[in-house]
N, C-alpha and C. Protein backbone atom coordinates (compact mmCIF):
# COMPACT_ATOMS: atom_id res chain seq x y z
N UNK A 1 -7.33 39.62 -41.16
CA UNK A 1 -6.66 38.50 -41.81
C UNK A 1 -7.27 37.17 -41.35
N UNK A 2 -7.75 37.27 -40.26
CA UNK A 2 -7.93 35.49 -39.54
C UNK A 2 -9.54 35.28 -40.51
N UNK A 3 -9.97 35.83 -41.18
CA UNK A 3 -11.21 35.85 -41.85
C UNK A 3 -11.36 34.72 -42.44
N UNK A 4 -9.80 35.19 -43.24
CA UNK A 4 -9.78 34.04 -44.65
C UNK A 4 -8.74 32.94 -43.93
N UNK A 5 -8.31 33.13 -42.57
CA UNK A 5 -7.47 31.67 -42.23
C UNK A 5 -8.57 30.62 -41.72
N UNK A 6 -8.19 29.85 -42.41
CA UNK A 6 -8.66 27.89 -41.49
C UNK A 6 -7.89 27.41 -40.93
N UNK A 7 -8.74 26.58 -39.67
CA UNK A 7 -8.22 25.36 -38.77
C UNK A 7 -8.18 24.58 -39.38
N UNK A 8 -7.35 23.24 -39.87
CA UNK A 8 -7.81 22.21 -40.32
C UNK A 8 -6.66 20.98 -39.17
N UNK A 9 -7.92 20.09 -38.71
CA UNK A 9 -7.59 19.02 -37.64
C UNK A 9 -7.46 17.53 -38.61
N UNK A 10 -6.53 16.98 -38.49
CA UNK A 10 -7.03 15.20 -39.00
C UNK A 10 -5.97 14.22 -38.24
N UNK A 11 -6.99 13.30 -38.32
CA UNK A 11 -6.85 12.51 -36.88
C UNK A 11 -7.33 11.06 -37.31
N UNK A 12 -6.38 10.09 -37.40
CA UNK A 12 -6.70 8.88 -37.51
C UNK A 12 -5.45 8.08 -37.16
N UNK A 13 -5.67 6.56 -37.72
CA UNK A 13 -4.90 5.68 -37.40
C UNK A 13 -3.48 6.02 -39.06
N UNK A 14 -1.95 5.85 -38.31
CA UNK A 14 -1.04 6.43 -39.31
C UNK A 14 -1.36 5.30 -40.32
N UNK A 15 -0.97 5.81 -41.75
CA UNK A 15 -0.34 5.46 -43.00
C UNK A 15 0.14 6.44 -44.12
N UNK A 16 1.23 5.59 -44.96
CA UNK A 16 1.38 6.66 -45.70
C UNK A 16 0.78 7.93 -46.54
N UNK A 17 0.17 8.75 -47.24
CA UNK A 17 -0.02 9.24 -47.90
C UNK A 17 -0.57 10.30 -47.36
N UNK A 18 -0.73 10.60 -46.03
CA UNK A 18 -2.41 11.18 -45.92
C UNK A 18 -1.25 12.93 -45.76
N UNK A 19 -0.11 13.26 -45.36
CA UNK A 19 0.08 14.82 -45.83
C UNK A 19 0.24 14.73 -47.50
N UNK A 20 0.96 14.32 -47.78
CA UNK A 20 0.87 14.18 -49.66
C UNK A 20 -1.03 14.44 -49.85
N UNK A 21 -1.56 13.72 -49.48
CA UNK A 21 -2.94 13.91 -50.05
C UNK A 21 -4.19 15.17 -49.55
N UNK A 22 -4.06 15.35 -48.17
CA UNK A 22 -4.47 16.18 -48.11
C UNK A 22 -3.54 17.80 -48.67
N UNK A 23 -2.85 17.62 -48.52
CA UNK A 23 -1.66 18.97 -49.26
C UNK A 23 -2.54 18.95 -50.73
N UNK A 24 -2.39 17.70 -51.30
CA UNK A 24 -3.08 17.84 -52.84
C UNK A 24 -4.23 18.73 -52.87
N UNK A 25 -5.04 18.43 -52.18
CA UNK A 25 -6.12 18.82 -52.14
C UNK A 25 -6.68 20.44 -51.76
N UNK A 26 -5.22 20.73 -50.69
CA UNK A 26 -5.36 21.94 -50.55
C UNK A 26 -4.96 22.68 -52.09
N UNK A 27 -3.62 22.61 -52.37
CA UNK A 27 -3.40 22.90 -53.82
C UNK A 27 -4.26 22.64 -54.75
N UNK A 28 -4.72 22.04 -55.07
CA UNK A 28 -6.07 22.23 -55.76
C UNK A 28 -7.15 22.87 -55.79
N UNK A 29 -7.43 23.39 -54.57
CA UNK A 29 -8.34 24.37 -54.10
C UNK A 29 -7.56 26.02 -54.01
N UNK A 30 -6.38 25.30 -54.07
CA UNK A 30 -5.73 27.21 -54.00
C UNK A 30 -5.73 27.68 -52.62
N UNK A 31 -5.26 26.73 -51.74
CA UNK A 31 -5.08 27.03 -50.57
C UNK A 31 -3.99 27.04 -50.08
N UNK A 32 -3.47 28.25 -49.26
CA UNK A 32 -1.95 28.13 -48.41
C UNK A 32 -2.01 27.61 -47.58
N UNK A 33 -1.03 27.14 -47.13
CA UNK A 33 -0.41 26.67 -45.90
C UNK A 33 0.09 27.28 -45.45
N UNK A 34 -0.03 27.83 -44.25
CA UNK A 34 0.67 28.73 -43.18
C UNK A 34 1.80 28.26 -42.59
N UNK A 35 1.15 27.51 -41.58
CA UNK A 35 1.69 26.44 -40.51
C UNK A 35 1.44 25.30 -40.55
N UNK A 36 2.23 23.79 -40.01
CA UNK A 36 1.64 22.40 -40.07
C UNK A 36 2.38 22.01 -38.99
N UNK A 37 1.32 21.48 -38.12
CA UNK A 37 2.26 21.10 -36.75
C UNK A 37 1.57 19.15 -37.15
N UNK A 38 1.97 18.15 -36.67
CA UNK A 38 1.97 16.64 -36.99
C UNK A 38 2.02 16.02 -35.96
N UNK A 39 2.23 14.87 -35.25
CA UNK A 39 2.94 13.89 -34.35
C UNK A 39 2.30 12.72 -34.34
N UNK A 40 2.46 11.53 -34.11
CA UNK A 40 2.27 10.13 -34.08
C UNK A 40 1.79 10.20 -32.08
N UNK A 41 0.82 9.92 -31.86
CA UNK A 41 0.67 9.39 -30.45
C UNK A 41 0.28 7.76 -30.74
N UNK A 42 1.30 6.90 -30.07
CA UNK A 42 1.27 5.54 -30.40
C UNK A 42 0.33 4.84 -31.56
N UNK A 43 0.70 5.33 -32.63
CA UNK A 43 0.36 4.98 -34.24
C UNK A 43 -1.03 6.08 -34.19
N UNK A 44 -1.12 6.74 -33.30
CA UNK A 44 -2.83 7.40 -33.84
C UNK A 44 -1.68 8.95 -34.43
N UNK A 45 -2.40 9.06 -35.77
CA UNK A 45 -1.69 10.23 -36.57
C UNK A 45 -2.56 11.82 -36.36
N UNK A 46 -1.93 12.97 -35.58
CA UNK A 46 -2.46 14.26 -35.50
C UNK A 46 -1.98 15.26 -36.19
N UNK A 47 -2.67 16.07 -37.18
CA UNK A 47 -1.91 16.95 -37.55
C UNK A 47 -3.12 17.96 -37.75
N UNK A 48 -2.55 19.74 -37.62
CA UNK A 48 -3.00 21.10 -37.38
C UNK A 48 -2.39 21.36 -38.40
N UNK A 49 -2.97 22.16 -39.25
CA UNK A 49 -2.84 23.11 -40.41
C UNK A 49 -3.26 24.32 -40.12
N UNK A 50 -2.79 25.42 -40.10
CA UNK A 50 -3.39 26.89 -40.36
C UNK A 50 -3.26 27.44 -41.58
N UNK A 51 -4.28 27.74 -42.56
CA UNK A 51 -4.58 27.80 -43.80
C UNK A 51 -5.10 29.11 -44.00
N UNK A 52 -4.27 29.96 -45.36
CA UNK A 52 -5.38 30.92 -45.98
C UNK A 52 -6.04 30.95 -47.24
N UNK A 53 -7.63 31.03 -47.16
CA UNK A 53 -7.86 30.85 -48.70
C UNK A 53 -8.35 32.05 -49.25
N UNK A 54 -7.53 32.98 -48.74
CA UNK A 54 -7.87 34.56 -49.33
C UNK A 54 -7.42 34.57 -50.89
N UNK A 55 -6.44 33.85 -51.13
CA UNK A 55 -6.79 33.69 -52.82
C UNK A 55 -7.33 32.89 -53.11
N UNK A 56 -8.20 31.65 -53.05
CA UNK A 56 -8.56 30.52 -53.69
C UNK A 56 -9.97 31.27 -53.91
N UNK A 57 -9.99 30.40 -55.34
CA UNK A 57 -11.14 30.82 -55.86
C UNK A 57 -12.40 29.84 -56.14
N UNK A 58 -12.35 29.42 -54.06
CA UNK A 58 -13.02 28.07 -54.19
C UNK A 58 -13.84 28.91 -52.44
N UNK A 59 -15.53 28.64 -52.50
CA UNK A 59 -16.15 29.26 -51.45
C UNK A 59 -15.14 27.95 -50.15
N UNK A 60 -15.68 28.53 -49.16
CA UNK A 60 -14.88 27.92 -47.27
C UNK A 60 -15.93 26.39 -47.61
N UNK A 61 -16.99 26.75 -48.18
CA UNK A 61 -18.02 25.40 -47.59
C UNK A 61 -17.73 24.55 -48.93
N UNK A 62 -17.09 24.48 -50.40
CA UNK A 62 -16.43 24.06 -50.80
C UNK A 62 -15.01 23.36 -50.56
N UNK A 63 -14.19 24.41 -50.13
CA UNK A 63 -13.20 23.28 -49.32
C UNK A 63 -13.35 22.77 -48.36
N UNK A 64 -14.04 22.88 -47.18
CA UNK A 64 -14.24 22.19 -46.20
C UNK A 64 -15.18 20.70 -46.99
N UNK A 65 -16.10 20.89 -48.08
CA UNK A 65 -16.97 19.76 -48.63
C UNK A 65 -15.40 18.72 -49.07
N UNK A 66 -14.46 19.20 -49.97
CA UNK A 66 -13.49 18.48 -50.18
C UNK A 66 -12.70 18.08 -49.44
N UNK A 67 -12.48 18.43 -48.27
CA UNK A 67 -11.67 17.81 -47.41
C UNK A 67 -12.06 16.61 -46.38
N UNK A 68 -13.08 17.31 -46.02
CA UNK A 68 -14.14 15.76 -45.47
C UNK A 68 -14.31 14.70 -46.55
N UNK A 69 -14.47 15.06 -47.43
CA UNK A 69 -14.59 13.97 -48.24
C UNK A 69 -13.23 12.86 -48.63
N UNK A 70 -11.97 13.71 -48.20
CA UNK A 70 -10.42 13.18 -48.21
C UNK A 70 -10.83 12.43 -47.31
N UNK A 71 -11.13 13.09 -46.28
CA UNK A 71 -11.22 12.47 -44.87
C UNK A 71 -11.54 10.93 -44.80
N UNK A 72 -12.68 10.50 -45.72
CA UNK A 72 -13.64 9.41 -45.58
C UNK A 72 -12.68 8.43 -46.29
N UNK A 73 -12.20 9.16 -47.56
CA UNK A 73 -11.60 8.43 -48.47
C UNK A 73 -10.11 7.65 -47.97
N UNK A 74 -9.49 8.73 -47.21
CA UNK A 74 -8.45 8.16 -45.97
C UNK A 74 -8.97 7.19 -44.70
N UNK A 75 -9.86 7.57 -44.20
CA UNK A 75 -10.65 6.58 -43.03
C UNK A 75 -9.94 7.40 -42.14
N UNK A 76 -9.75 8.89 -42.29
CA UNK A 76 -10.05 9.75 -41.12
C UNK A 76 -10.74 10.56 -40.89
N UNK A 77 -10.47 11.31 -39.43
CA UNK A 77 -11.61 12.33 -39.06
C UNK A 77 -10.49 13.48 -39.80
N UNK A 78 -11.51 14.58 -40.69
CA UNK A 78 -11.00 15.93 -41.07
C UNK A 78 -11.88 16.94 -40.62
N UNK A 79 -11.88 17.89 -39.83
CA UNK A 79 -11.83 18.84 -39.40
C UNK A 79 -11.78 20.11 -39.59
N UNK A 80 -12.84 20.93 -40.04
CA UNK A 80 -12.44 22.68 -41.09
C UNK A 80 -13.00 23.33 -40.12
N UNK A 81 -12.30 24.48 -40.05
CA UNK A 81 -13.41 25.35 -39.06
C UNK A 81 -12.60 27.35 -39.23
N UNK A 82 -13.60 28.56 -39.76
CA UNK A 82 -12.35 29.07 -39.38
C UNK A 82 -12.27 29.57 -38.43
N UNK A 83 -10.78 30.23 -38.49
CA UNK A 83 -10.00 30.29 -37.38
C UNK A 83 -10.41 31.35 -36.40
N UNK A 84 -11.09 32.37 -37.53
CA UNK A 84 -12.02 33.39 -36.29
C UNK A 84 -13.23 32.80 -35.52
N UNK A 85 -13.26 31.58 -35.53
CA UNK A 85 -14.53 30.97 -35.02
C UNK A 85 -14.10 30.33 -34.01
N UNK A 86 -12.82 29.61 -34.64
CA UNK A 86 -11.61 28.82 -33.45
C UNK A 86 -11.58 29.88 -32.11
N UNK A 87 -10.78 30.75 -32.78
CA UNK A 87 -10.13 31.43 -31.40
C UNK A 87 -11.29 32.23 -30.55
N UNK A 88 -12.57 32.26 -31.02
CA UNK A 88 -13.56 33.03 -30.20
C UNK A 88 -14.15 31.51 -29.36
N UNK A 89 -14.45 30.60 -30.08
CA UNK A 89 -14.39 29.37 -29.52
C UNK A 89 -13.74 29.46 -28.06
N UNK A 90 -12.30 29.22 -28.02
CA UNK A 90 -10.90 29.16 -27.28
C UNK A 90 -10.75 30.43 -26.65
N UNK A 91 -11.28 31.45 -26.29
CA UNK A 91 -11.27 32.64 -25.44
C UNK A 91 -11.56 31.87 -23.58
N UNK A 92 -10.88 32.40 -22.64
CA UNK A 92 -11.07 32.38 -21.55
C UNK A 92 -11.63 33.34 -21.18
């Protein structure tokens, strides 16, 4: 299963729109949402997505191309990676 899950990191200064927009974007690509963890550290905005695109009928280097590109368009950092890469990454 972790094949078809993604990391997705974004990280910038807060304003409105940016879960509305990146969410869009996942839906558009045909991507789930698993999990969404968020928090404000003194106005800098973090949020973790765990994503599956075992149905989307969009290749990983396609959505990751669209989401960076949110990224720029927001004036944040976005972040794709998957998650079997993450957690071999993150092994002790």
């Amino acid at each position: 299963m972790s094949d078809q899950q993604i990391i997705i990191a974004v990280s910038g200064i807060d304003k409105v729109g940016i879960v509305a927009k990146v969410s869009a974007v996942l839906a558009e690509y045909e991507v789930n949402i698993e999990d969404i963890k968020q928090t404000l550290m003194q106005g800098h905005f973090v949020m973790f997505m765990l994503c599956n695109i075992e149905k989307s009928n969009f290749s990983f280097k396609e959505i990751k191309e669209a989401l960076t590109k949110t990224g720029e368009e927001l004036g944040m950092e976005i972040w794709v990676q998957k998650k079997e890469i993450f957690d071999n990454m993150h092994k002790i």
